[in-house]
N, C-alpha and C. Protein backbone atom coordinates (compact mmCIF):
# COMPACT_ATOMS: atom_id res chain seq x y z
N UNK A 1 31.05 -34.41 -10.45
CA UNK A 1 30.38 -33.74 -9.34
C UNK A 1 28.88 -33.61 -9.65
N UNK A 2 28.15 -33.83 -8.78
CA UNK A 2 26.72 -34.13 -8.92
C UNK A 2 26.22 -32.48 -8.42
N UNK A 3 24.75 -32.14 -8.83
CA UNK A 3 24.13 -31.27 -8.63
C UNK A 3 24.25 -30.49 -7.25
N UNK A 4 23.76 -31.03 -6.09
CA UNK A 4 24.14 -31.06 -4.77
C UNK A 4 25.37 -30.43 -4.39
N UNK A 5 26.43 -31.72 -5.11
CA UNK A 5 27.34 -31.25 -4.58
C UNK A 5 27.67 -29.70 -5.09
N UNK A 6 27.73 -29.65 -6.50
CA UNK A 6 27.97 -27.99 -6.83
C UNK A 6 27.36 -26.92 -5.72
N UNK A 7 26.30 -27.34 -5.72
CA UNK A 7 25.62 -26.23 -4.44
C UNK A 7 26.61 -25.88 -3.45
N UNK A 8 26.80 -27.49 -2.86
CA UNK A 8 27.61 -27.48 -1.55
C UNK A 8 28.83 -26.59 -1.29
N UNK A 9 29.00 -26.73 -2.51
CA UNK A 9 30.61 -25.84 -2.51
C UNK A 9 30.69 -24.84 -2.71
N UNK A 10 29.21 -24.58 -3.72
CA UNK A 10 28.94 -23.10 -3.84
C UNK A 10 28.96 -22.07 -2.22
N UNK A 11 27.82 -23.20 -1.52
CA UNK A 11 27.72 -22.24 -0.74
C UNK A 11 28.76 -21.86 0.67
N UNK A 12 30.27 -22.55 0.02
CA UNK A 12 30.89 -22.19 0.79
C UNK A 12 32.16 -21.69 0.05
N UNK A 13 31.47 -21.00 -1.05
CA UNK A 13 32.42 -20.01 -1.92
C UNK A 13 33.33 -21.12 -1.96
N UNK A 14 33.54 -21.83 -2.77
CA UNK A 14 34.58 -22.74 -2.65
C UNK A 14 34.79 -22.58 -5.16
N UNK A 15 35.89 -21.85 -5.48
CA UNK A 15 36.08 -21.74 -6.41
C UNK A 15 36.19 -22.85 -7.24
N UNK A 16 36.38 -24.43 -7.09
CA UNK A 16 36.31 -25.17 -7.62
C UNK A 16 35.01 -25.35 -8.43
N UNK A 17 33.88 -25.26 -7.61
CA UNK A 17 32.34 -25.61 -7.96
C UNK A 17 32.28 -24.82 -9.25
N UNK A 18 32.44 -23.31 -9.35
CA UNK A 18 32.24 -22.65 -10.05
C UNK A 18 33.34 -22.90 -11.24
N UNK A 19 35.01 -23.11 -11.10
CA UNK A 19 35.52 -23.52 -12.13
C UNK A 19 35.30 -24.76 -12.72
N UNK A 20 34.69 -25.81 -12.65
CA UNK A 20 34.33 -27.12 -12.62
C UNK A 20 33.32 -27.14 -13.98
N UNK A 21 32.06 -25.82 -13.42
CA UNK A 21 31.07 -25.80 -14.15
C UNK A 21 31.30 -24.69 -15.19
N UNK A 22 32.45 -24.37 -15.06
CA UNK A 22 32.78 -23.00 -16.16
C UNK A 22 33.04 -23.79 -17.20
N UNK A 23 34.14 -24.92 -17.27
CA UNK A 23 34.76 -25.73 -18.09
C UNK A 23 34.00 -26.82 -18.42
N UNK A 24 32.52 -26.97 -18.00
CA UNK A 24 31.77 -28.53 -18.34
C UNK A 24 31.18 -27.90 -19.50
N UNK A 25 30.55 -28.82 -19.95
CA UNK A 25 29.49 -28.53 -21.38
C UNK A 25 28.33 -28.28 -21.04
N UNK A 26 27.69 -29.19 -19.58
CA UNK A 26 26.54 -28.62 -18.90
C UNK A 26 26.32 -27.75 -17.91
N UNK A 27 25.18 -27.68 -17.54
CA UNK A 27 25.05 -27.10 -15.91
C UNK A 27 24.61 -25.74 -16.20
N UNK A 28 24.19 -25.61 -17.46
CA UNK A 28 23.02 -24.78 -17.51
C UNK A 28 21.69 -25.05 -16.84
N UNK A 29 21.03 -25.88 -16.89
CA UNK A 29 19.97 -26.83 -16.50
C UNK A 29 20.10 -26.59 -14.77
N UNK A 30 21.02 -26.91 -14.17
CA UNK A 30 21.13 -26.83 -12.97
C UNK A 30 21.46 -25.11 -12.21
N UNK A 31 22.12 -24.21 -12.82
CA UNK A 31 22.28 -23.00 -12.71
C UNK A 31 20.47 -22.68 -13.08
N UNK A 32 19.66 -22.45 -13.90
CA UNK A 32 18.26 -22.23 -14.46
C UNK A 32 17.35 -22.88 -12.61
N UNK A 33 17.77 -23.62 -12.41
CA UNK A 33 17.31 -24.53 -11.51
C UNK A 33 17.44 -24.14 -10.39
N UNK A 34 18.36 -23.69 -9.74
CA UNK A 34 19.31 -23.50 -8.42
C UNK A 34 18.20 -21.78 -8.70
N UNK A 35 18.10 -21.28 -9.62
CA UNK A 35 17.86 -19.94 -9.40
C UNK A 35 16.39 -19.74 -8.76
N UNK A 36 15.49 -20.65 -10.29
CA UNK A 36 13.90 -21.01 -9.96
C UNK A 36 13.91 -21.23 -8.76
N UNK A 37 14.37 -22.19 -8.21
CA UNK A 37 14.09 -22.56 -6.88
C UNK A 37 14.18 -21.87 -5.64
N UNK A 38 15.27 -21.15 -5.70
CA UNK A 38 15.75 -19.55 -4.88
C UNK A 38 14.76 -18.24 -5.06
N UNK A 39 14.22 -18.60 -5.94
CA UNK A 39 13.39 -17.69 -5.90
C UNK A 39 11.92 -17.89 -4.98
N UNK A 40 11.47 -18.98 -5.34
CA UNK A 40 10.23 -19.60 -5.04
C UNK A 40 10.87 -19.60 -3.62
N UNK A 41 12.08 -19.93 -3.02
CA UNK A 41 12.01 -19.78 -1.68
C UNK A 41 12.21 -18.77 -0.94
N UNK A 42 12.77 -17.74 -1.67
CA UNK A 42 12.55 -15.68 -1.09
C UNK A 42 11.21 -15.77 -0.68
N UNK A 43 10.26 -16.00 -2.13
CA UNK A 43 8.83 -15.78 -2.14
C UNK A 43 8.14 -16.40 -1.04
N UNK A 44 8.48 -17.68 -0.56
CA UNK A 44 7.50 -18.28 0.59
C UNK A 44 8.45 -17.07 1.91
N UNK A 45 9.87 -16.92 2.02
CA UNK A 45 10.11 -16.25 2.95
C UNK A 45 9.20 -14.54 3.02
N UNK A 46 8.33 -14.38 2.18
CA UNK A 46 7.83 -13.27 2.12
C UNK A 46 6.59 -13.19 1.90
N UNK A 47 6.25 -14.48 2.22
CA UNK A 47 4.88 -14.93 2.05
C UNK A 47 3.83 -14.47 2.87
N UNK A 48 3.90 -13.91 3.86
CA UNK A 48 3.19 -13.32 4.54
C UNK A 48 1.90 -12.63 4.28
N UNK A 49 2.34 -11.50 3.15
CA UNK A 49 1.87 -10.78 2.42
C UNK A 49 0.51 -11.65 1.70
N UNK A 50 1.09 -12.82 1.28
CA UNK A 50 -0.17 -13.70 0.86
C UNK A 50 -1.14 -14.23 1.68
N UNK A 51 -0.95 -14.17 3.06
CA UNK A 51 -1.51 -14.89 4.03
C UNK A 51 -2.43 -13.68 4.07
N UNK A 52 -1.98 -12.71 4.50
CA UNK A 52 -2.73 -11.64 5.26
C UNK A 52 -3.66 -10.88 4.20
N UNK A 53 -3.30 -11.35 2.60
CA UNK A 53 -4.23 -10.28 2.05
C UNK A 53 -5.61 -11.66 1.68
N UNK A 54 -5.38 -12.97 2.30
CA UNK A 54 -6.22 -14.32 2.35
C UNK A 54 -6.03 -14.95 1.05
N UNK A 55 -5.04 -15.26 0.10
CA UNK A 55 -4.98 -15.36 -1.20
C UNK A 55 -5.72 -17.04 -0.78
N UNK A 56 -6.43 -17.32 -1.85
CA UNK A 56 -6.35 -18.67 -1.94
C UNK A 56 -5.79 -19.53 -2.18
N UNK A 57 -5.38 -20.96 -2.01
CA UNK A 57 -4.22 -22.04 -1.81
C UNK A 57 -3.73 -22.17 -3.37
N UNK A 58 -4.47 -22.28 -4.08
CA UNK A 58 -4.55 -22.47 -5.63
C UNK A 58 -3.26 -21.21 -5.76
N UNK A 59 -3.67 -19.90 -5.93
CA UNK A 59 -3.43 -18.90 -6.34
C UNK A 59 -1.89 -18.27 -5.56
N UNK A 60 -2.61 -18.92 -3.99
CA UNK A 60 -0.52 -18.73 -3.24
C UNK A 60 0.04 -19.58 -4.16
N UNK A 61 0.13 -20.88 -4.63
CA UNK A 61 1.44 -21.81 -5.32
C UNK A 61 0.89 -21.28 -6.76
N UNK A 62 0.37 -20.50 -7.20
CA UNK A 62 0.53 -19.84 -8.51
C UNK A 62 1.23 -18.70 -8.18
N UNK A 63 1.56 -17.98 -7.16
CA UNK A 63 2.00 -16.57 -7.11
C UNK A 63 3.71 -17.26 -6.49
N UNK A 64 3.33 -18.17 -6.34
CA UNK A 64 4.89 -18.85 -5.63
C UNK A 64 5.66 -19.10 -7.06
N UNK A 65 4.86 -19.41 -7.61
CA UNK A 65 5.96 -19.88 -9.00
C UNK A 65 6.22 -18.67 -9.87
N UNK A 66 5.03 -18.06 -9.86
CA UNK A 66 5.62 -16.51 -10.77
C UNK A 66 6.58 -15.72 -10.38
N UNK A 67 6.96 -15.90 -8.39
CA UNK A 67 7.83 -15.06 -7.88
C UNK A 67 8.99 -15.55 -8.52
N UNK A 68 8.82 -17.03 -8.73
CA UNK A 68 10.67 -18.00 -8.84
C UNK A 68 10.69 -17.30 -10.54
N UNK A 69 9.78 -17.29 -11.08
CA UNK A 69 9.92 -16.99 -12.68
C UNK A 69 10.29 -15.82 -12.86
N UNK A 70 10.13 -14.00 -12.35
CA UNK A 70 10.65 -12.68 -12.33
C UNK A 70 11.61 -13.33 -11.55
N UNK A 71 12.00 -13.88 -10.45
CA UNK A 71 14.07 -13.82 -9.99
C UNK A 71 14.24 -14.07 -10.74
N UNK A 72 14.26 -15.42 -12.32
CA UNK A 72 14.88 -15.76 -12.68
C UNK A 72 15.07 -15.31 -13.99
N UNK A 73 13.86 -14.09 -14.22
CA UNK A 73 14.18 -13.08 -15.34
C UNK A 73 15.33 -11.53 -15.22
N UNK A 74 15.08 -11.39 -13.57
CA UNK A 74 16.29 -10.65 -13.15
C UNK A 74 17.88 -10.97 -12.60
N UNK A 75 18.06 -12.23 -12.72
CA UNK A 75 18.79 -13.13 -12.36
C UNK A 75 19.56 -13.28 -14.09
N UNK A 76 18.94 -13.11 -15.15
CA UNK A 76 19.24 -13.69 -16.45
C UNK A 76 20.22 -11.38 -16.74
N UNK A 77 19.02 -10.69 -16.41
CA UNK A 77 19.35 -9.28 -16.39
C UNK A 77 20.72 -8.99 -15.68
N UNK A 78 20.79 -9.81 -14.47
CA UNK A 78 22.24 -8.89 -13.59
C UNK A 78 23.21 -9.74 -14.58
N UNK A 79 23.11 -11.43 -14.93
CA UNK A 79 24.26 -11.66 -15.15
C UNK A 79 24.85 -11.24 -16.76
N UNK A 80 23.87 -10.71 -17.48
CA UNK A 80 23.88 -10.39 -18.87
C UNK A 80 25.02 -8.78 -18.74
N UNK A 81 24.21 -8.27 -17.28
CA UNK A 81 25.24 -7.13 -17.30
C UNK A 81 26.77 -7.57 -16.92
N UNK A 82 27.15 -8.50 -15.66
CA UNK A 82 28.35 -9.12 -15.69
C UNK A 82 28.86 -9.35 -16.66
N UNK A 83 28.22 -10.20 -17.44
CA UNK A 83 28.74 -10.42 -18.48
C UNK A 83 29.69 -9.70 -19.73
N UNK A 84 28.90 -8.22 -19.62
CA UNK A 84 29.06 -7.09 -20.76
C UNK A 84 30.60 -6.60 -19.98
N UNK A 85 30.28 -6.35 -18.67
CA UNK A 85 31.41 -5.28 -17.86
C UNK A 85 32.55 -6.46 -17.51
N UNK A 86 32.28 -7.52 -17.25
CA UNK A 86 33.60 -8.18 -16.57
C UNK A 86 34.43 -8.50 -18.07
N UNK A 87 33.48 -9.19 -19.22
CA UNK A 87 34.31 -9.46 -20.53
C UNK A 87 34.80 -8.53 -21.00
N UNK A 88 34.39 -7.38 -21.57
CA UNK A 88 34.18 -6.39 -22.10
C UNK A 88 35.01 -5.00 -21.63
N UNK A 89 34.49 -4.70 -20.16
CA UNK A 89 34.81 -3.68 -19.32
C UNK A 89 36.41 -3.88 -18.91
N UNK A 90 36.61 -4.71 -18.51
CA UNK A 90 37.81 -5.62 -18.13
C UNK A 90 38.35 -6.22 -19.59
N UNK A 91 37.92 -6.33 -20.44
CA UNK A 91 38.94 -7.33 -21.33
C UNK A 91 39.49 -8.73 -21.16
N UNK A 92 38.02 -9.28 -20.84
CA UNK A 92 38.26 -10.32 -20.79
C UNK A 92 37.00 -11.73 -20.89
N UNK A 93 36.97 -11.17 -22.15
CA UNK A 93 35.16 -11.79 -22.77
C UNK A 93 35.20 -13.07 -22.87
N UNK A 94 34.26 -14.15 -22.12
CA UNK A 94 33.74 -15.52 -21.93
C UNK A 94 33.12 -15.80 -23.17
N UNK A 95 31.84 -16.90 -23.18
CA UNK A 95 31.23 -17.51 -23.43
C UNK A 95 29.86 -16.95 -22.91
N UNK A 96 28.63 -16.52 -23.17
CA UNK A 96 27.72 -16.09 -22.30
C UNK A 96 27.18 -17.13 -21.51
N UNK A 97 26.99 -18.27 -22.21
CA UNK A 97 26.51 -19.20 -21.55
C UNK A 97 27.55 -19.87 -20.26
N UNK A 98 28.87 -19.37 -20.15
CA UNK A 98 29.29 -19.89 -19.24
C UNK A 98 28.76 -18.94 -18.14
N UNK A 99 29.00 -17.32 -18.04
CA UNK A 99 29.03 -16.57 -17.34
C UNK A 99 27.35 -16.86 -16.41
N UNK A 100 26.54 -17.16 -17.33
CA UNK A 100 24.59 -17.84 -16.81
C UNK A 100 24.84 -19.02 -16.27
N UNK A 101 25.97 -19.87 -16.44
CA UNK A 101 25.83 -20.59 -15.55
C UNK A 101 26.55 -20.66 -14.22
N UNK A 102 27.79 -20.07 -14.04
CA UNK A 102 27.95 -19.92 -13.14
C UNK A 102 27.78 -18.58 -11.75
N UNK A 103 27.13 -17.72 -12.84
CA UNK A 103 26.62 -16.78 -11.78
C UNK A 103 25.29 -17.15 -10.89
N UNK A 104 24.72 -18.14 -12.08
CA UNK A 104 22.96 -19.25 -11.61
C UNK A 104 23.42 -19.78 -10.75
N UNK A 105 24.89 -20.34 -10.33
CA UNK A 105 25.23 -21.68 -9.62
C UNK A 105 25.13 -20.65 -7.76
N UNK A 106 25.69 -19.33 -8.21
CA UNK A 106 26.30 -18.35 -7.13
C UNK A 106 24.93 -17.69 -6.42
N UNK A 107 23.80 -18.20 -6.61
CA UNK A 107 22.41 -17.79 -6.24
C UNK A 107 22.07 -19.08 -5.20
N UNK A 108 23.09 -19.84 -4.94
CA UNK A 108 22.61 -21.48 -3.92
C UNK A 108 22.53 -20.74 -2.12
N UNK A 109 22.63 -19.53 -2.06
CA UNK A 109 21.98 -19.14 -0.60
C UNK A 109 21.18 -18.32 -0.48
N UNK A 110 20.60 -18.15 -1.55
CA UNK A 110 19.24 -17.73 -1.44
C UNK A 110 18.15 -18.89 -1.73
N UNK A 111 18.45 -19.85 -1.51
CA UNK A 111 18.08 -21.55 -1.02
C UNK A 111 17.16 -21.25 -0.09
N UNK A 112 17.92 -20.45 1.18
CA UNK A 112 17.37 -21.05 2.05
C UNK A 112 16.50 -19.46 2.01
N UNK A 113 16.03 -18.45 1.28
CA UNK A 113 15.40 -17.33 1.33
C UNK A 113 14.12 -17.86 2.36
N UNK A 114 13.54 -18.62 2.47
CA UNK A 114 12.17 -19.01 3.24
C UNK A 114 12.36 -18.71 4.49
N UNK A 115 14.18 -18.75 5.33
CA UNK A 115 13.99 -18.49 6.54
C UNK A 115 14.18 -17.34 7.21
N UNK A 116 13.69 -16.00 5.94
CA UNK A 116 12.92 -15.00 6.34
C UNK A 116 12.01 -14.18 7.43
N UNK A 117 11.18 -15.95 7.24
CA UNK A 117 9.92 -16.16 8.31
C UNK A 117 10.39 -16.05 9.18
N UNK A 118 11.40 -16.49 9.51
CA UNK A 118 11.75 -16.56 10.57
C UNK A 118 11.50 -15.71 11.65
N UNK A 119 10.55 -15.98 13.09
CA UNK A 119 10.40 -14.46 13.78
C UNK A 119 11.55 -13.55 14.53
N UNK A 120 11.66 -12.68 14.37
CA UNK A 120 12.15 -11.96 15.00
C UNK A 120 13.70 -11.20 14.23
N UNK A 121 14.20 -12.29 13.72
CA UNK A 121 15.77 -12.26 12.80
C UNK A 121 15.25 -12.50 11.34
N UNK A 122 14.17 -11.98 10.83
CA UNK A 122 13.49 -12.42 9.41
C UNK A 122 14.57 -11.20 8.82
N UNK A 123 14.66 -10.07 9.39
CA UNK A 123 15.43 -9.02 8.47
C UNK A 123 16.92 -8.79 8.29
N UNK A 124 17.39 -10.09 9.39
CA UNK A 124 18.85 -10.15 9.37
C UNK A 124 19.31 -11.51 8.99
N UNK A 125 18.17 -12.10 8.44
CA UNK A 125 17.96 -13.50 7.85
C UNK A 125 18.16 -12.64 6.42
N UNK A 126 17.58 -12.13 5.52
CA UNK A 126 17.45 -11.30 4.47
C UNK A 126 18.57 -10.83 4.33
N UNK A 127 19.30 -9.91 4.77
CA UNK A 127 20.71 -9.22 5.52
C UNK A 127 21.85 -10.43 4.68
N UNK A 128 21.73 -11.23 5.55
CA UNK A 128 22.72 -12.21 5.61
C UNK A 128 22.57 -13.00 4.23
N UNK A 129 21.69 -13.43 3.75
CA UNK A 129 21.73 -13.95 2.79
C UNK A 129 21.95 -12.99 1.13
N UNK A 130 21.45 -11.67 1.40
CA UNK A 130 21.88 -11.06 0.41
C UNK A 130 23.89 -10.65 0.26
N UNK A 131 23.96 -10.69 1.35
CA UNK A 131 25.25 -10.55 1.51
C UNK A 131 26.32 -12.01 0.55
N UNK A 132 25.71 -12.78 1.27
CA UNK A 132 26.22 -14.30 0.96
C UNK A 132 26.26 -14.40 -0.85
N UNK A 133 25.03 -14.07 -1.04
CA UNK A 133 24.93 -14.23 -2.77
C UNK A 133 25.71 -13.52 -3.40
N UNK A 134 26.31 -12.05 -2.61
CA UNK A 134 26.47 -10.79 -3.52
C UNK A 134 28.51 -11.89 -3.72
N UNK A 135 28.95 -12.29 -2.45
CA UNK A 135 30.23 -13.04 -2.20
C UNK A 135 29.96 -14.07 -3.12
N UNK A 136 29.36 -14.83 -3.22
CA UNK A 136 29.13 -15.31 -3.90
C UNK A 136 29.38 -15.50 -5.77
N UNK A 137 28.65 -14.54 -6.06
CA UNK A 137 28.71 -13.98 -7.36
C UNK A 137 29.92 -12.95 -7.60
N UNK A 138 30.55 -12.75 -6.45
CA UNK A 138 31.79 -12.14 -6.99
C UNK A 138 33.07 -13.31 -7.23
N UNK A 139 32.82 -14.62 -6.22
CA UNK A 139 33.75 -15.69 -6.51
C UNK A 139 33.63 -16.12 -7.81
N UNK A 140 32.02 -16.39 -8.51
CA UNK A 140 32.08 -16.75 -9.49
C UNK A 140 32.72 -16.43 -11.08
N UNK A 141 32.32 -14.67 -10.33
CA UNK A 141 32.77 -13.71 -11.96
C UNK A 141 34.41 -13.60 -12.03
N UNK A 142 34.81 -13.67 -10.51
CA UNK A 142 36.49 -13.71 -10.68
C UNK A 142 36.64 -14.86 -11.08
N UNK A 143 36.32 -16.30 -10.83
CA UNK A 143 36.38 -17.57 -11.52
C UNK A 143 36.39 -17.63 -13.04
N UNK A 144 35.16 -17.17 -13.35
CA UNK A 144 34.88 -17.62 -15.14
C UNK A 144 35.44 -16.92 -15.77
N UNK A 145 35.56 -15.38 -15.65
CA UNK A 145 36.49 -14.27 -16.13
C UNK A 145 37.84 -14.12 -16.13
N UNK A 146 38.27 -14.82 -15.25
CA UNK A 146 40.02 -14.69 -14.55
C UNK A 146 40.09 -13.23 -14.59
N UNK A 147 39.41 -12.28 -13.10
CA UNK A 147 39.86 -11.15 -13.17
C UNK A 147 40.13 -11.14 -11.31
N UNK A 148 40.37 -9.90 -11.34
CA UNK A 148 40.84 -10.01 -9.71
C UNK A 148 39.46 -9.64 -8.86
N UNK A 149 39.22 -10.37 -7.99
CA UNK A 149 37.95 -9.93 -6.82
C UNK A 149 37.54 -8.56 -6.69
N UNK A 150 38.66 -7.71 -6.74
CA UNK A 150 38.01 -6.38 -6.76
C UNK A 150 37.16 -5.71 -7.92
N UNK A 151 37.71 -5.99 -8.90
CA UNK A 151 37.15 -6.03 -10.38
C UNK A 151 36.01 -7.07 -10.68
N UNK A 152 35.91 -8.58 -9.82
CA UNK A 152 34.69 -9.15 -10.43
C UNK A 152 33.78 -8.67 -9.12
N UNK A 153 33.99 -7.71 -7.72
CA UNK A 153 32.95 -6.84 -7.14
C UNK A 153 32.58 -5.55 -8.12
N UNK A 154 33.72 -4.96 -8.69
CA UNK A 154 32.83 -3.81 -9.53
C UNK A 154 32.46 -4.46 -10.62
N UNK A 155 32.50 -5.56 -11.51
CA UNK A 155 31.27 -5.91 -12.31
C UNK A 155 30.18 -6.10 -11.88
N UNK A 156 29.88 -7.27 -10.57
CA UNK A 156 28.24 -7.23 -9.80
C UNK A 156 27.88 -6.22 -9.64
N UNK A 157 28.99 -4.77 -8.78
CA UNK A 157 28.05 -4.05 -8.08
C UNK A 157 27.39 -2.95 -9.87
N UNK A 158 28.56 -2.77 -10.51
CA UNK A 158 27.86 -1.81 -11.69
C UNK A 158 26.77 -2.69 -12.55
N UNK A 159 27.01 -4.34 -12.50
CA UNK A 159 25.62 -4.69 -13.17
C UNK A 159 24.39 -4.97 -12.51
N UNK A 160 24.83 -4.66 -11.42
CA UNK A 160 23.29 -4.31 -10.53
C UNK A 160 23.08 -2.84 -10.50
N UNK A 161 23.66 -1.77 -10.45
CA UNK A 161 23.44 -0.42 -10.88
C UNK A 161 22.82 -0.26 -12.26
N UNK A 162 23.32 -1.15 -13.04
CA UNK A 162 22.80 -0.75 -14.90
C UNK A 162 21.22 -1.73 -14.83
N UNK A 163 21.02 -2.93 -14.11
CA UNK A 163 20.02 -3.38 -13.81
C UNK A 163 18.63 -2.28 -12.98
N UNK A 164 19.63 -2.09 -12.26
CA UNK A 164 18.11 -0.60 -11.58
C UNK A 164 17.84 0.13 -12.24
N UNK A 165 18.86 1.17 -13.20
CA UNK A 165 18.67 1.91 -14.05
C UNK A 165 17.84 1.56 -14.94
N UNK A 166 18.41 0.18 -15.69
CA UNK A 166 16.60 0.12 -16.83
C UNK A 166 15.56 -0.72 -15.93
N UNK A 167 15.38 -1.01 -14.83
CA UNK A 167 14.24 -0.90 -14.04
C UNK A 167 13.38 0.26 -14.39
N UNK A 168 14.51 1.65 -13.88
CA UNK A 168 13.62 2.33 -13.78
C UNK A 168 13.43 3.35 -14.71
N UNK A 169 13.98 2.76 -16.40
CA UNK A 169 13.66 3.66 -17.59
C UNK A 169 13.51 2.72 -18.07
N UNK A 170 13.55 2.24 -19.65
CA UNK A 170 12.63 1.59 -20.11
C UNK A 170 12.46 0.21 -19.85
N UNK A 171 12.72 -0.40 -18.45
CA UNK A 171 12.35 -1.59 -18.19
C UNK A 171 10.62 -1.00 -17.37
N UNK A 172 10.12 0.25 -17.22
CA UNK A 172 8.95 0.58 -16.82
C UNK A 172 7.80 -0.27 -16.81
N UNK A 173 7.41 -0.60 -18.76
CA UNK A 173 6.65 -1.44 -19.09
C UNK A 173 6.13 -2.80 -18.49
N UNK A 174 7.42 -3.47 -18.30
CA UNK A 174 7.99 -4.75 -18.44
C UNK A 174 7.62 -4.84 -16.56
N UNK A 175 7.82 -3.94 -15.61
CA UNK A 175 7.67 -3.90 -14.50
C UNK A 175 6.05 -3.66 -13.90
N UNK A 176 5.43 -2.71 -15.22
CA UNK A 176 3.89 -2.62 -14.36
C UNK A 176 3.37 -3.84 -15.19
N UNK A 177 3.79 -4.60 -16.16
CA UNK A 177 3.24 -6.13 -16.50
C UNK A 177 3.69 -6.90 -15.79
N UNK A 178 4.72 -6.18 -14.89
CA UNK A 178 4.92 -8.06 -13.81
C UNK A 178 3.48 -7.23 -12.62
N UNK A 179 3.60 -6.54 -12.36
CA UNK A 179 2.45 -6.28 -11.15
C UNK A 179 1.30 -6.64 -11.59
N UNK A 180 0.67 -6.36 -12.72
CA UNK A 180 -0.53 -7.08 -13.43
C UNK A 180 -0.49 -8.31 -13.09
N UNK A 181 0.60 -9.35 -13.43
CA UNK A 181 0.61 -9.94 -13.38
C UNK A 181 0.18 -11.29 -12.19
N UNK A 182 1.03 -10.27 -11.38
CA UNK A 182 0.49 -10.49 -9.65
C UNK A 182 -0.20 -10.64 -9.30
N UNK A 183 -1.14 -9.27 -9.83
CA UNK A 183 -2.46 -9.03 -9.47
C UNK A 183 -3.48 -10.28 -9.49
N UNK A 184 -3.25 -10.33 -11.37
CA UNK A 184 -4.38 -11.80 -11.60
C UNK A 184 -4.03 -13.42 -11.37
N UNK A 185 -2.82 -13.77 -10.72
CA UNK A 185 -2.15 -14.78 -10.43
C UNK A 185 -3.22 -14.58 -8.46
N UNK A 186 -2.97 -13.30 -7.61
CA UNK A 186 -3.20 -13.68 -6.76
C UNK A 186 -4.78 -13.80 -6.25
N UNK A 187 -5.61 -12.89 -7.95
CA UNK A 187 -7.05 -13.11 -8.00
C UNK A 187 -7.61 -11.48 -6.71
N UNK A 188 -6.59 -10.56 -6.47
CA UNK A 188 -7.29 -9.31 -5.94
C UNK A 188 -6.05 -8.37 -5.95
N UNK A 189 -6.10 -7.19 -5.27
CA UNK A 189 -4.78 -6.59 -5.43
C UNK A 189 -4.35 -6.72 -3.74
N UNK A 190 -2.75 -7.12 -4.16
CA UNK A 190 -2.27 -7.09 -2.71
C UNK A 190 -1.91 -5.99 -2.01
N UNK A 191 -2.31 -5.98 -0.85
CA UNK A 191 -2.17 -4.56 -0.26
C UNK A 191 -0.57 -5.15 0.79
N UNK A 192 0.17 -4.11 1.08
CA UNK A 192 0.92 -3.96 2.20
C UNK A 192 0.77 -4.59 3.52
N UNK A 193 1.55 -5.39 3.81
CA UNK A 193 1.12 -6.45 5.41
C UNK A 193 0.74 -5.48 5.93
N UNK A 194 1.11 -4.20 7.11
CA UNK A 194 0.52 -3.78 7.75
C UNK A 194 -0.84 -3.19 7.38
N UNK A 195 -1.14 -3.19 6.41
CA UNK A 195 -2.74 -2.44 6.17
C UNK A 195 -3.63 -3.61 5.84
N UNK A 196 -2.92 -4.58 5.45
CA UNK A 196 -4.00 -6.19 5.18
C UNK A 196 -3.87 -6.27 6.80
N UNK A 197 -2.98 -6.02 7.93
CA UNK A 197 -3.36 -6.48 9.17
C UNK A 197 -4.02 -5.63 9.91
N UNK A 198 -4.21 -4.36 9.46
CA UNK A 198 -5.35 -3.18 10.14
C UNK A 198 -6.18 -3.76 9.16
N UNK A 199 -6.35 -4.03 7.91
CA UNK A 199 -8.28 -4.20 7.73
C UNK A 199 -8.65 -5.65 8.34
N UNK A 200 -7.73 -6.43 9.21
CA UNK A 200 -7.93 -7.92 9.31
C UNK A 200 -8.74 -7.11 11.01
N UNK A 201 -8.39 -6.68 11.63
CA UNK A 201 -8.76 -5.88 12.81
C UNK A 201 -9.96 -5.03 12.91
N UNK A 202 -10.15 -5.08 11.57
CA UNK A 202 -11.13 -3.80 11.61
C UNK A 202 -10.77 -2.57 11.47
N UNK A 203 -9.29 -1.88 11.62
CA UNK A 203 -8.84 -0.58 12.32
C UNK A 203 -9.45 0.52 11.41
């Protein structure tokens, strides 16, 4: 099964894709990949923000790639927690590297994150696709883990709870260096769409 196709099946929760790549030797490379890229396409779906605060062209596809690079440092964070609670919590401990790759594989609908933009349904575009990933990543963790769906939903949902939590204790640091980061990637500080579109007005 080729790259593509894993997607394909991914994104129709289809448990094969994910057992396929549980049991290969690769598809790390492509999980790392599927994520970068999901990210970079949230980021153009939220791109707005870059338009309106006038970033320059250079500095938007520099701030486009740093967005795909933090998903794919919090993307490495949720599944490290899966990892701990579905093996561990459950009794029933993987391979880490399998669990990164197929939770990477379970991130293929946030693909289409760009159609955000979309006017009018941008927030039920968002909606829908967070939904999709969260199904997603629960097919996968019941896949690689062999646990039951309800149990690989309370591993996502508690390793996205233990993920906010050191967000917001000692991942602190690590969070006002990604905003720095922002900052000098986008060359000014970005303000909030609606107030980059009142100073675009004059208001």
């Amino acid at each position: 099964m080729q790259g593509l196709e894993y997607v394909g099946h991914a994104l129709t929760l289809d448990r094969r894709a994910f057992g396929l790549l549980d049991h290969g030797s690769g598809g790390l490379r492509l999980a790392l990949t599927v994520v970068f890229v999901a990210g970079v396409s949230s980021a153009v779906g939220q791109s707005l923000v870059l338009f309106a605060n006038r970033v320059a062209p250079r500095r938007f596809a520099a701030s486009l790639v740093l967005s795909g690079a933090v998903f794919t440092v919090v993307y490495l964070f949720w599944s490290t927690s899966i990892w701990l609670i579905a093996g561990y919590g459950f009794g029933h401990p993987r391979p880490y590297l399998n669990a990164l790759r197929t939770v990477g594989l379970a991130y293929s609908p946030q693909l289409f994150g760009f159609l955000v933009l979309t006017p009018y349904f941008g927030s039920a575009v968002a909606a829908l696709l967070s939904v999709w990933n969260l199904l997603a990543i629960v097919v996968a963790t019941s896949t690689v883990f062999h646990i039951s769906t309800l149990q690989a939903a309370a591993s996502a949902a508690l390793g996205w709870m233990l993920l906010q939590l050191l967000q917001r204790t000692i991942g602190r640091p690590v969070l006002a260096l990604g905003r720095r980061l922002r900052i000098a990637v986008a060359g000014r500080r970005l303000v909030p769409l609606t107030e980059a579109l009142e100073n675009e007005r004059g208001l």
